[in-house]
C-alpha atoms as a PDB file:
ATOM      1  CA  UNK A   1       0.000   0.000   0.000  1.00  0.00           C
ATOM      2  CA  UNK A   2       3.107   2.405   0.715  1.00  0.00           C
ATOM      3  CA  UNK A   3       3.534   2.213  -3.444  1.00  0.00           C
ATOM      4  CA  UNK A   4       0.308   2.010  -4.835  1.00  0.00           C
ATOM      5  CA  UNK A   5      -1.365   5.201  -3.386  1.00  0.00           C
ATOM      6  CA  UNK A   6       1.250   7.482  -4.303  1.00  0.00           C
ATOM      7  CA  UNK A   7       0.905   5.666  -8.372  1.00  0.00           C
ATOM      8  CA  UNK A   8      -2.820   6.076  -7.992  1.00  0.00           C
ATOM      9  CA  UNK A   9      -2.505   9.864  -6.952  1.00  0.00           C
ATOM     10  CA  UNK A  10      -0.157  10.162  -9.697  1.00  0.00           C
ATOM     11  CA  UNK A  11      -2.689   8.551 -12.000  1.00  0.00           C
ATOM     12  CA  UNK A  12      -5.259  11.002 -11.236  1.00  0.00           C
ATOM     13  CA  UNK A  13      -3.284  14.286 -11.436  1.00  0.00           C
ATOM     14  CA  UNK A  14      -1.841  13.304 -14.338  1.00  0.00           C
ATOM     15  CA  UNK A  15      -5.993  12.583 -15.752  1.00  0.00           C
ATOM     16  CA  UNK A  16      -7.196  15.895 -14.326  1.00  0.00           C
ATOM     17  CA  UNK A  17      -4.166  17.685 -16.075  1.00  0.00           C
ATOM     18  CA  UNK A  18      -5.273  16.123 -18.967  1.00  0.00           C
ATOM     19  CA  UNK A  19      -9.068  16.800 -18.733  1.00  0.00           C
ATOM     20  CA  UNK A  20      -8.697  20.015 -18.362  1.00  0.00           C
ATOM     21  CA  UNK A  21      -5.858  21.062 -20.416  1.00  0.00           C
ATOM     22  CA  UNK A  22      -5.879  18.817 -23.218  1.00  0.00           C
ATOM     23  CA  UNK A  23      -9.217  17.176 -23.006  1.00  0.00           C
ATOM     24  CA  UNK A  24      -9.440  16.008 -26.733  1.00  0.00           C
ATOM     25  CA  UNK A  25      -5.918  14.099 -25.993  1.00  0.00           C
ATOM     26  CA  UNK A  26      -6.000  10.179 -25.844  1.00  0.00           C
ATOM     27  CA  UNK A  27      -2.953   8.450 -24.513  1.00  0.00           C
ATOM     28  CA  UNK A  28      -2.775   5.171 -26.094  1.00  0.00           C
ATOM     29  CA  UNK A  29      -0.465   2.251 -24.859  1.00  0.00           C
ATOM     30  CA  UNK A  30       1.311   1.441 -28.173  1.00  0.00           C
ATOM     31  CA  UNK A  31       1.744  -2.296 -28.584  1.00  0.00           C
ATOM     32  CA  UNK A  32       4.034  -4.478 -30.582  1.00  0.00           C
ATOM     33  CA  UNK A  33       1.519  -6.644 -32.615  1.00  0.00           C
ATOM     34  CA  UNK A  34      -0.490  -2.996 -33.410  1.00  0.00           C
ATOM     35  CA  UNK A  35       2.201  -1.466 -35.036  1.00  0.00           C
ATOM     36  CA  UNK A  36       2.585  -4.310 -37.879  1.00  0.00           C
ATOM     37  CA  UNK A  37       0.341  -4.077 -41.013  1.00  0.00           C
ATOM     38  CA  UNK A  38      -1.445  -7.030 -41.838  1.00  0.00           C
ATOM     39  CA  UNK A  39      -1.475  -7.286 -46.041  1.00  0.00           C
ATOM     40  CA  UNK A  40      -5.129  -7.159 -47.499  1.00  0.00           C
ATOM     41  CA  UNK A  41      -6.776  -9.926 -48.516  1.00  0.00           C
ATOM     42  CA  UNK A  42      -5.747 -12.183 -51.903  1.00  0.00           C
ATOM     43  CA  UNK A  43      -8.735 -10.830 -53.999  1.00  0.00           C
ATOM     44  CA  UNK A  44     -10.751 -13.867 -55.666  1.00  0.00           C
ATOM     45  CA  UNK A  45     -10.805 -13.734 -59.591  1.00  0.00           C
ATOM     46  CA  UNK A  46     -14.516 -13.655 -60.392  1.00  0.00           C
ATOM     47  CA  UNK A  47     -16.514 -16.393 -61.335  1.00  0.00           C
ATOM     48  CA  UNK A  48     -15.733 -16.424 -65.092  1.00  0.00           C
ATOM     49  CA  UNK A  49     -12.610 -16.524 -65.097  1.00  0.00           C
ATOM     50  CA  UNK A  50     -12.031 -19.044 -62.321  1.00  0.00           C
ATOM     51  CA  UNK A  51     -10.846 -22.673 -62.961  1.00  0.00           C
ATOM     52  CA  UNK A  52     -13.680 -24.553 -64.146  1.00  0.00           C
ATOM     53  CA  UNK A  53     -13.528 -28.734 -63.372  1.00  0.00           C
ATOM     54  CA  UNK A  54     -15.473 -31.067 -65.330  1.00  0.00           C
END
C-alpha cells in the first residue's frame, strides 16, 4: 500500500491535467503486434474466369 497510493494519486493528477488542459488528448499504450500491417486480402478472380472442373 506504501507504493500504490502514491501511483494512484499520480494517475489522477496526471488525468485531471489532462481533462482540463488537453481534453481532446488520448494516450494510447502502443503495442508491438499494433504497429505491424497485416497485407489485405488475396482478392478472388470472379466467377468467369475461375478454374472450371469437369
Amino acid at each position: 500500500m506504501h507504493f500504490y497510493q502514491p501511483l494512484g494519486a499520480i494517475a489522477a493528477y496526471k488525468a485531471l491535467y489532462e481533462l482540463v488542459l488537453k481534453p481532446f488528448f488520448w494516450d494510447k499504450t502502443a503495442h508491438g503486434l499494433s504497429l505491424a500491417v497485416a497485407p489485405p486480402p488475396a482478392a478472388k478472380p470472379p466467377l468467369d474466369q475461375r478454374a472450371k472442373f469437369p
